[in-house]
C-alpha atoms as a PDB file:
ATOM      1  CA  UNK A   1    -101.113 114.475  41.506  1.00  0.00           C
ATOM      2  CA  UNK A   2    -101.396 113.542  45.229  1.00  0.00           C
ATOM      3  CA  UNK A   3    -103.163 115.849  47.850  1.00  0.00           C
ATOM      4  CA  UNK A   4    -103.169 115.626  51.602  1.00  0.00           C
ATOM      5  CA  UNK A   5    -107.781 115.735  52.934  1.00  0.00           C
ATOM      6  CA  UNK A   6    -109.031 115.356  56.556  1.00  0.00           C
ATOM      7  CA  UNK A   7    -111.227 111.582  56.272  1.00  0.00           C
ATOM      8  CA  UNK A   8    -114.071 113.740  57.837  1.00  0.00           C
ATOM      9  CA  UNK A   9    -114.333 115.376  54.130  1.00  0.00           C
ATOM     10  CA  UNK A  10    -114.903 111.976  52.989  1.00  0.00           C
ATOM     11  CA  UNK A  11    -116.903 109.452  55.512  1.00  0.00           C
ATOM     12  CA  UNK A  12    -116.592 111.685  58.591  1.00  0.00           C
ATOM     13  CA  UNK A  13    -113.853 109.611  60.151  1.00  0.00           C
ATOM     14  CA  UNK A  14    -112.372 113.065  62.493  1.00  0.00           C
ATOM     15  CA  UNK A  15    -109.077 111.224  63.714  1.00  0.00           C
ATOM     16  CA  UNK A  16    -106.985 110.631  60.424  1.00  0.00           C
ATOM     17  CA  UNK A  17    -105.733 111.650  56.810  1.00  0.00           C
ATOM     18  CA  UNK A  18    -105.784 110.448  53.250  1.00  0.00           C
ATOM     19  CA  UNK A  19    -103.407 110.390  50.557  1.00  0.00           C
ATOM     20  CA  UNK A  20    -104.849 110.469  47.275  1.00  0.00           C
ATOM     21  CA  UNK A  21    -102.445 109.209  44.802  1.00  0.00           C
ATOM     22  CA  UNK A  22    -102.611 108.187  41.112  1.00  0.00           C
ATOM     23  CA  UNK A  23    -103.310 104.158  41.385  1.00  0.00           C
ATOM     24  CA  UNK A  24    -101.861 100.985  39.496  1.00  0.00           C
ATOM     25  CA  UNK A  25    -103.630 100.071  36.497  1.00  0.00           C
ATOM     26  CA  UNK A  26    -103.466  96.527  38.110  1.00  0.00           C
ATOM     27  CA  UNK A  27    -105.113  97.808  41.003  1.00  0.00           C
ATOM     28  CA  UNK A  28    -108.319  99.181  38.423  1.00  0.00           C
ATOM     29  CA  UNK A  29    -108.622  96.300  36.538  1.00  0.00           C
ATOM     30  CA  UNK A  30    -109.404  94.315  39.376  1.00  0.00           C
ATOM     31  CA  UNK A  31    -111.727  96.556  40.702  1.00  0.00           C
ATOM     32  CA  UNK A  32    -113.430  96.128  37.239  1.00  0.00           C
ATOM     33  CA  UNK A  33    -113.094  92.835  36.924  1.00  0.00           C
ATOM     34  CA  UNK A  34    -114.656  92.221  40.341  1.00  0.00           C
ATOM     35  CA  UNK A  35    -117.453  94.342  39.795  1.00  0.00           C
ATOM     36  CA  UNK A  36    -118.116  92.937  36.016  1.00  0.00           C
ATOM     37  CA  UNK A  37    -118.155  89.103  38.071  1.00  0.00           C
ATOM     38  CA  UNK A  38    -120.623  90.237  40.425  1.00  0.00           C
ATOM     39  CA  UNK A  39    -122.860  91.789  37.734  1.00  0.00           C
ATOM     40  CA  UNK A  40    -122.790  88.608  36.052  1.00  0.00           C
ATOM     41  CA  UNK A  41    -123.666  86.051  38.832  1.00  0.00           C
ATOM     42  CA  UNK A  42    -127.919  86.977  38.186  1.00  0.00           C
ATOM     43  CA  UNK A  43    -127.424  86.574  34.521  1.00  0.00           C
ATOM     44  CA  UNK A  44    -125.310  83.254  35.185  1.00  0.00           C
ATOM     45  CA  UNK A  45    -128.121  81.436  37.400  1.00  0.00           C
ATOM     46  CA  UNK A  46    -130.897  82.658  34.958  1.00  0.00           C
ATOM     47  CA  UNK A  47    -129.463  81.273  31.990  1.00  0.00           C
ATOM     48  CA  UNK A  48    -128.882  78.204  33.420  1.00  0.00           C
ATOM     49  CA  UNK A  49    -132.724  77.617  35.088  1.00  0.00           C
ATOM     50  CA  UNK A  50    -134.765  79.634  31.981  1.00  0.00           C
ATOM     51  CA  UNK A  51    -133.244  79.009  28.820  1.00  0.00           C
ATOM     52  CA  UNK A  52    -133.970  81.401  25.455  1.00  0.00           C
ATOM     53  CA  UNK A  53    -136.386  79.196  23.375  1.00  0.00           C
ATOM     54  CA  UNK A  54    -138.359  82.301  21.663  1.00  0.00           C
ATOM     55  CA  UNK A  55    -138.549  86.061  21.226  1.00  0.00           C
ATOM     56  CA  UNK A  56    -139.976  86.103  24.980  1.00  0.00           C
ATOM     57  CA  UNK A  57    -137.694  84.348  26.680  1.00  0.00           C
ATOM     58  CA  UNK A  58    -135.112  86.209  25.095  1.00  0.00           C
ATOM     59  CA  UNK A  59    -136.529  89.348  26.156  1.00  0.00           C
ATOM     60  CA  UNK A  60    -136.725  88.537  29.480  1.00  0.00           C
ATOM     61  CA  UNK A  61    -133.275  87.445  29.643  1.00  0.00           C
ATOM     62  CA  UNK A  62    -131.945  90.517  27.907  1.00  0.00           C
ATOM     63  CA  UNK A  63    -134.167  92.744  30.701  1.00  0.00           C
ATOM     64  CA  UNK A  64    -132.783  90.805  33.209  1.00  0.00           C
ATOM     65  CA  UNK A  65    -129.397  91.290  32.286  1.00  0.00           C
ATOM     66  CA  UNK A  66    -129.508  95.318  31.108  1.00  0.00           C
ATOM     67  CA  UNK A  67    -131.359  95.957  34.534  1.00  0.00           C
ATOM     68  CA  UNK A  68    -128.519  94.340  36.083  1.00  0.00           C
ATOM     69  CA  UNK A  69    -126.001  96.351  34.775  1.00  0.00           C
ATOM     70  CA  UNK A  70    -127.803  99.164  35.561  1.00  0.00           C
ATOM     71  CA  UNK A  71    -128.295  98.486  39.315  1.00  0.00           C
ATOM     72  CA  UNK A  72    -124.439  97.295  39.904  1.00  0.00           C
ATOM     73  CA  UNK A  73    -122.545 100.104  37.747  1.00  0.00           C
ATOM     74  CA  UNK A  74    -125.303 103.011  37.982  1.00  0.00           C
ATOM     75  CA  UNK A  75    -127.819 103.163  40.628  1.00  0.00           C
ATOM     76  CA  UNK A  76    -125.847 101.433  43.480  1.00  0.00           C
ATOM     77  CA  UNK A  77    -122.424 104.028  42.806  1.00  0.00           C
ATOM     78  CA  UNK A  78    -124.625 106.862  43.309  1.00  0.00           C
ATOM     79  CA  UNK A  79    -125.623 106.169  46.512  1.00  0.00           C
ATOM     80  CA  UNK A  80    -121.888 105.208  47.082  1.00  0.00           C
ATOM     81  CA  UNK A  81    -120.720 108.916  45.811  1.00  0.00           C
ATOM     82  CA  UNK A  82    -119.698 107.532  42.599  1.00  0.00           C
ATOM     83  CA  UNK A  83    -117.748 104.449  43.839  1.00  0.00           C
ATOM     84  CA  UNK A  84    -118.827 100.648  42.904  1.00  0.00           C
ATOM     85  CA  UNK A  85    -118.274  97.666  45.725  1.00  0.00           C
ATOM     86  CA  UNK A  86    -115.141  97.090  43.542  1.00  0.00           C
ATOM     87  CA  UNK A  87    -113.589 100.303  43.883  1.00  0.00           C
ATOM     88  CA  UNK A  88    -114.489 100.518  47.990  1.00  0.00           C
ATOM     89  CA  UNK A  89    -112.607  97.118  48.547  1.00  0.00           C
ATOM     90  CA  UNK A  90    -109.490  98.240  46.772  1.00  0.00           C
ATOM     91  CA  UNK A  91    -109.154 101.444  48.198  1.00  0.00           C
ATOM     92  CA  UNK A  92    -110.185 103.833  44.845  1.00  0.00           C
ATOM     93  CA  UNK A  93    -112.244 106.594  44.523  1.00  0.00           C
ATOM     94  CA  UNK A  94    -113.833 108.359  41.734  1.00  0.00           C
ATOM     95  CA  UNK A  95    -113.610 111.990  42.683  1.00  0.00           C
ATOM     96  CA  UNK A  96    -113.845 115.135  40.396  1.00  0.00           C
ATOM     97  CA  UNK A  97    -110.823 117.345  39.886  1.00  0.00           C
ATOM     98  CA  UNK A  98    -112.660 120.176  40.835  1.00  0.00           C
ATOM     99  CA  UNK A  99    -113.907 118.851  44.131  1.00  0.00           C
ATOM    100  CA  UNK A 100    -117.428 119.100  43.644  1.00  0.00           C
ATOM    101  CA  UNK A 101    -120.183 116.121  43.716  1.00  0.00           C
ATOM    102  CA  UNK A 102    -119.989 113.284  41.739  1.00  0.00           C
ATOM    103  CA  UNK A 103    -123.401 113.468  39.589  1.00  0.00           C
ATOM    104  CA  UNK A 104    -125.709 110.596  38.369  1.00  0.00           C
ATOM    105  CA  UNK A 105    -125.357 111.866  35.068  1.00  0.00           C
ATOM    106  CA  UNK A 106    -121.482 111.800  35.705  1.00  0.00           C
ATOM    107  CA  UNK A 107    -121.836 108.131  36.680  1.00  0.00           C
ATOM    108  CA  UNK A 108    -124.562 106.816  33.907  1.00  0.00           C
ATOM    109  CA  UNK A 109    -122.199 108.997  30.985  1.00  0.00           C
ATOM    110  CA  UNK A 110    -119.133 106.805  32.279  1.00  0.00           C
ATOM    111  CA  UNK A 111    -121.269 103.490  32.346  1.00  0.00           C
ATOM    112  CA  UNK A 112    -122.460 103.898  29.167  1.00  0.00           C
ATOM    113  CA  UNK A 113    -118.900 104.531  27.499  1.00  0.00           C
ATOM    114  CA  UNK A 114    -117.905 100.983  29.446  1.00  0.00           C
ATOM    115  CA  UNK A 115    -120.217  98.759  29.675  1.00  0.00           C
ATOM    116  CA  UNK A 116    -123.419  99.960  27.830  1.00  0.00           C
ATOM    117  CA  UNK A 117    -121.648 100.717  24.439  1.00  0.00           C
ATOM    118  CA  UNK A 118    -120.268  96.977  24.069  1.00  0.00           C
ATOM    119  CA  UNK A 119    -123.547  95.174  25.305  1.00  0.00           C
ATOM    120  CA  UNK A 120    -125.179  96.789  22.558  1.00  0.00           C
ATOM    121  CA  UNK A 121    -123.121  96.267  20.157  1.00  0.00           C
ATOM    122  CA  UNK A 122    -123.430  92.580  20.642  1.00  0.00           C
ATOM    123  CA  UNK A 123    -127.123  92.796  21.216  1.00  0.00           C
ATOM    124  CA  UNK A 124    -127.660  94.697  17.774  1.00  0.00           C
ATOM    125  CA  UNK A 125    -125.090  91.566  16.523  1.00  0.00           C
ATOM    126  CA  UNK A 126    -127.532  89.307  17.554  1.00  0.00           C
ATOM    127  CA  UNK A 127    -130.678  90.195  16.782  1.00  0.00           C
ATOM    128  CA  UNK A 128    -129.551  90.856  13.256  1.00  0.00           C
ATOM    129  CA  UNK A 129    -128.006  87.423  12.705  1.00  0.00           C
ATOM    130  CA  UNK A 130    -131.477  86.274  14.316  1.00  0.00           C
ATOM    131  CA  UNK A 131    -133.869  88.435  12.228  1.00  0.00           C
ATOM    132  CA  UNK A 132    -131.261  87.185   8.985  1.00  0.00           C
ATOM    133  CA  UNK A 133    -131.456  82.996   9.824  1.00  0.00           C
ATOM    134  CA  UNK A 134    -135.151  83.456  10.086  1.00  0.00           C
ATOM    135  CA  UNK A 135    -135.386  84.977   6.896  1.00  0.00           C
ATOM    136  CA  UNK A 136    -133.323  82.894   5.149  1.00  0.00           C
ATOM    137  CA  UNK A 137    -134.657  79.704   6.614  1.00  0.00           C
ATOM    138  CA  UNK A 138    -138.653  80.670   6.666  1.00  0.00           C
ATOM    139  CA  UNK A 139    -139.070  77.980   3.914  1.00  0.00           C
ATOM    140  CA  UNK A 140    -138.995  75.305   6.454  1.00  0.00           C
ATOM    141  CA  UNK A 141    -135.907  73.227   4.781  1.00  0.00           C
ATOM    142  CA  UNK A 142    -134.187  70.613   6.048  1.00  0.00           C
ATOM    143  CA  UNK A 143    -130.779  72.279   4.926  1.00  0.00           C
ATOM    144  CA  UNK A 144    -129.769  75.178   7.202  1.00  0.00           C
ATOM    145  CA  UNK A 145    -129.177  78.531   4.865  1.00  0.00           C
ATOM    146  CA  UNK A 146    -126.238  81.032   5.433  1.00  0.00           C
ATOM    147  CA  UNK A 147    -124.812  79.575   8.149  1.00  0.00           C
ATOM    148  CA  UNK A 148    -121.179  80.735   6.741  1.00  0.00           C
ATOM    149  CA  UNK A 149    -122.213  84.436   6.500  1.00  0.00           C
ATOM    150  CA  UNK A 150    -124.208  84.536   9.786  1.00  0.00           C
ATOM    151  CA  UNK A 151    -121.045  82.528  11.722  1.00  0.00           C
ATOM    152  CA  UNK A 152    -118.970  85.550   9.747  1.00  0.00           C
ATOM    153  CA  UNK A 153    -120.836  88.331  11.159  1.00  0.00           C
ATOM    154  CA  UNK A 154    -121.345  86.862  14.719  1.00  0.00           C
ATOM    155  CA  UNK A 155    -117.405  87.084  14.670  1.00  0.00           C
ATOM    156  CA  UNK A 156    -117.180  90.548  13.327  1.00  0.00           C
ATOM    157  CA  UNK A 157    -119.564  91.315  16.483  1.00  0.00           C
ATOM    158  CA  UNK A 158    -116.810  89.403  19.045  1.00  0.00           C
ATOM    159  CA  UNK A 159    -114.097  91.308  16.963  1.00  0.00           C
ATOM    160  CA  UNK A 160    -115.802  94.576  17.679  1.00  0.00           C
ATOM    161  CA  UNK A 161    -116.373  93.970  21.055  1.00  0.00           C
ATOM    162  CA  UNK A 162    -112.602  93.149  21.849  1.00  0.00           C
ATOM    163  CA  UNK A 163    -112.023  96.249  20.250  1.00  0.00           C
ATOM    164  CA  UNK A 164    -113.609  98.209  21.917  1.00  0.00           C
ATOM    165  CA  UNK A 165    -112.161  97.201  25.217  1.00  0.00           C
ATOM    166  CA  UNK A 166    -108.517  97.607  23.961  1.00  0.00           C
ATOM    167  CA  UNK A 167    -109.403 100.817  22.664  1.00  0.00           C
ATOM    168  CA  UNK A 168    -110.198 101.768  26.712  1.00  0.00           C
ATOM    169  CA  UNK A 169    -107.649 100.417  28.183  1.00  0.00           C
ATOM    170  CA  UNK A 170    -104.953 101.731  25.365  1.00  0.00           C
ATOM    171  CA  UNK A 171    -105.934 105.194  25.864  1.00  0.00           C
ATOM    172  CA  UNK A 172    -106.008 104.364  29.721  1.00  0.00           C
ATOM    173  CA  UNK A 173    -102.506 103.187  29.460  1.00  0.00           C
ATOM    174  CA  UNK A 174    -101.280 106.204  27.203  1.00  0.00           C
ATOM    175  CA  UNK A 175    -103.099 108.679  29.115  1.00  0.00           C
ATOM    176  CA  UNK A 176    -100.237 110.894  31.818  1.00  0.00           C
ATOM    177  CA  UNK A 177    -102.805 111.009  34.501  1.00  0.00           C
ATOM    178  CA  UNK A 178    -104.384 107.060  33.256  1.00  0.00           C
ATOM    179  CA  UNK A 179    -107.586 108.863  32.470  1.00  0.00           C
ATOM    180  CA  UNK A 180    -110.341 107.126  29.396  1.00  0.00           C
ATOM    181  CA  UNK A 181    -111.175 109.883  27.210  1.00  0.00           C
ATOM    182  CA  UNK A 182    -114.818 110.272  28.908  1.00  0.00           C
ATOM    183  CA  UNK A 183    -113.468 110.572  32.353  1.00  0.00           C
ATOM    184  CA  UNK A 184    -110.893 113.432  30.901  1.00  0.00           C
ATOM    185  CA  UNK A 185    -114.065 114.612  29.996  1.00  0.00           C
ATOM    186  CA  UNK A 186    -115.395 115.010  32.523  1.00  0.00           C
ATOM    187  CA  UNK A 187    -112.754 115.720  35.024  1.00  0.00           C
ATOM    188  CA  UNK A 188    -113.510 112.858  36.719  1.00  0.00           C
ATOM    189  CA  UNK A 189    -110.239 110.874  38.324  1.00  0.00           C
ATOM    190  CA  UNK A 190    -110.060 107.450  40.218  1.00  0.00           C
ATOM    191  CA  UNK A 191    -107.468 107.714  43.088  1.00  0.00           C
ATOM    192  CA  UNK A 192    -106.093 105.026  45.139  1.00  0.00           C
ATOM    193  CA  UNK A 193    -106.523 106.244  48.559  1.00  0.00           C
ATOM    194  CA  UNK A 194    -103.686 106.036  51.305  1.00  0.00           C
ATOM    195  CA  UNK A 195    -104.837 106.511  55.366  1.00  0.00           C
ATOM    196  CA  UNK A 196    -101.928 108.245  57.340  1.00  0.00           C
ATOM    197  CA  UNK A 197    -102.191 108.300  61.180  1.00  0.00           C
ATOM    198  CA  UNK A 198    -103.233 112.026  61.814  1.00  0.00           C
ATOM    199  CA  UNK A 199    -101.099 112.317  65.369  1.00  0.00           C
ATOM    200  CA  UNK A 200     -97.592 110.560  63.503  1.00  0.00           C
ATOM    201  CA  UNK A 201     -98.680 113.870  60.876  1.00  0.00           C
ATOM    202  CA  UNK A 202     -98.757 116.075  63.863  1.00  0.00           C
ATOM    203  CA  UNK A 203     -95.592 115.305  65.613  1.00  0.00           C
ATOM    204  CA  UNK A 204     -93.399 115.693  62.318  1.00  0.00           C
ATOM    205  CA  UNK A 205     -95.033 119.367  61.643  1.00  0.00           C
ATOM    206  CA  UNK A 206     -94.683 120.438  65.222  1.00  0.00           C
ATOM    207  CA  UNK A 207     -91.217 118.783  65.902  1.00  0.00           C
ATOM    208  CA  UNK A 208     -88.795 122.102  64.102  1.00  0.00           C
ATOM    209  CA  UNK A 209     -85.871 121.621  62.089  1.00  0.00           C
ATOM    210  CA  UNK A 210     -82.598 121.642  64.169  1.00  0.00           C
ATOM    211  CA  UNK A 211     -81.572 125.307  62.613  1.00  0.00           C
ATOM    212  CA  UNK A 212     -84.544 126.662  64.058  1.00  0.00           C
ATOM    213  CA  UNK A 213     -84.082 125.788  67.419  1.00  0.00           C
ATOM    214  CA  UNK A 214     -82.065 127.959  69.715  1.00  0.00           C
ATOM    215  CA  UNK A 215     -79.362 125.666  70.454  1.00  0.00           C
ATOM    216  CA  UNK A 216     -78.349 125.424  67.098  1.00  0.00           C
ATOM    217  CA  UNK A 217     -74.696 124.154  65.656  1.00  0.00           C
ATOM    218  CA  UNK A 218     -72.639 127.130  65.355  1.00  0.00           C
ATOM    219  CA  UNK A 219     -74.652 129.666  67.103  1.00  0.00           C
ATOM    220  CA  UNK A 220     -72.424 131.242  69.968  1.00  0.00           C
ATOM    221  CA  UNK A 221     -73.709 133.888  72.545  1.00  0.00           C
ATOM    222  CA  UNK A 222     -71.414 137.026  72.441  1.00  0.00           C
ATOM    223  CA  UNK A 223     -72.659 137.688  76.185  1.00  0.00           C
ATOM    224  CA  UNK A 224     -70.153 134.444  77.330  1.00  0.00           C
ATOM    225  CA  UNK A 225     -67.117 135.976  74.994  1.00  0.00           C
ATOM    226  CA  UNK A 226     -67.140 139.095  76.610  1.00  0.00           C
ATOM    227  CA  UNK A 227     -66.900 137.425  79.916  1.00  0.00           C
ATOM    228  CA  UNK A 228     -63.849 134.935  79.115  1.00  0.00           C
ATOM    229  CA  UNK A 229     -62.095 138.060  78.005  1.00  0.00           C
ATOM    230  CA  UNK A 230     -62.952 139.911  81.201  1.00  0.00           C
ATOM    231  CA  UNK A 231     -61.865 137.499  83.375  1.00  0.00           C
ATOM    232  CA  UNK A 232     -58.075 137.303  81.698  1.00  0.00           C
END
């Protein structure tokens, strides 16, 4: 689905047009992938100057990193009419098929399905292997205890994690219009969009088709037969 919008419907730009088309996957993925890299540069430098010793630190570190999220794939695209710094720099748009405004409650439904889902999963993955090596190891021993199980379900928590990711992107894939089941949803669509000089759009609707114009091939004016015969 393509449609033809004046820019001024979009960021007020008066003196051109926009093509909306139906983008490459590989054009998405490294809007995501941009955007995931920039939401992970604050959790990168904290990690390495304030590492998790205890329950605190941990906290902090998880805060730090869930408020993070929040602020790059949330707060910030709803003051950019849905659209993260990814999206913007490669052209895309999240629009709704019915026209109407992109909603925060639109943008934090999304978020949740694709990022907030899978960082809780591994947090819950954590916490219980935590909670479980404390428990089993509150005796004080010198030999670690369960450290086969706990590795075992710290990999089921990767596995899951993967998982859910293909999941996304398979139904993205398999999907006519490319759409995750949450932005079908929705009726939300991400479109790659196209600027077309509004003047080189001008000159090709006012310029008519050659068998509209008077001088057309075949068309002969009776007026000029009747004078060749008259003159004979």
């Amino acid at each position: 689905m393509s449609k033809l919008n004046t820019q001024e419907n979009f960021d007020n730009i008066s003196n051109s047009l926009q093509e909306w088309n139906k983008p490459h996957l590989g054009r998405v993925f490294f809007a995501r992938l941009f955007d995931t890299i920039l939401a992970s540069i604050p959790m990168i430098i904290l990690i390495a100057l304030y590492r998790a010793s205890n329950w605190q630190s941990a906290l902090i570190i998880t805060s730090v990193n869930l408020t993070t999220l929040f602020l790059c794939f949330v707060l910030l695209p709803y003051f950019l009419k849905g659209n993260t710094l990814g999206k913007l720099m490669l052209n895309l748009r999240l629009v709704k098929k019915d026209d109407s405004k992109v909603t925060f409650w639109n943008i934090l439904a999304r978020e949740i399905y694709y990022v907030f889902i899978p960082v809780f999963i591994q947090l819950i993955s954590q916490i219980l292997i935590i909670v479980i090596f404390v428990k089993l190891n509150s005796d004080n021993s010198d030999e670690l205890k369960g450290k086969e199980p706990l590795t075992l379900l710290q990999n089921l928590s990767y596995l899951l994690y993967t998982c859910w990711y293909l999941y996304i992107c398979l139904t993205i894939a398999l999907q006519k219009e490319n759409q995750s089941s949450i932005d079908h949803k929705m009726k939300l669509w991400v479109r790659h969009v196209v600027k077309i000089d509004a003047n080189l759009v001008k000159v090709k609707e006012e310029k008519p088709h050659v068998h509209l114009k008077e001088n057309r091939p075949g068309l002969i004016d009776i007026e000029q037969i009747d004078e060749l015969f008259e003159d004979e």
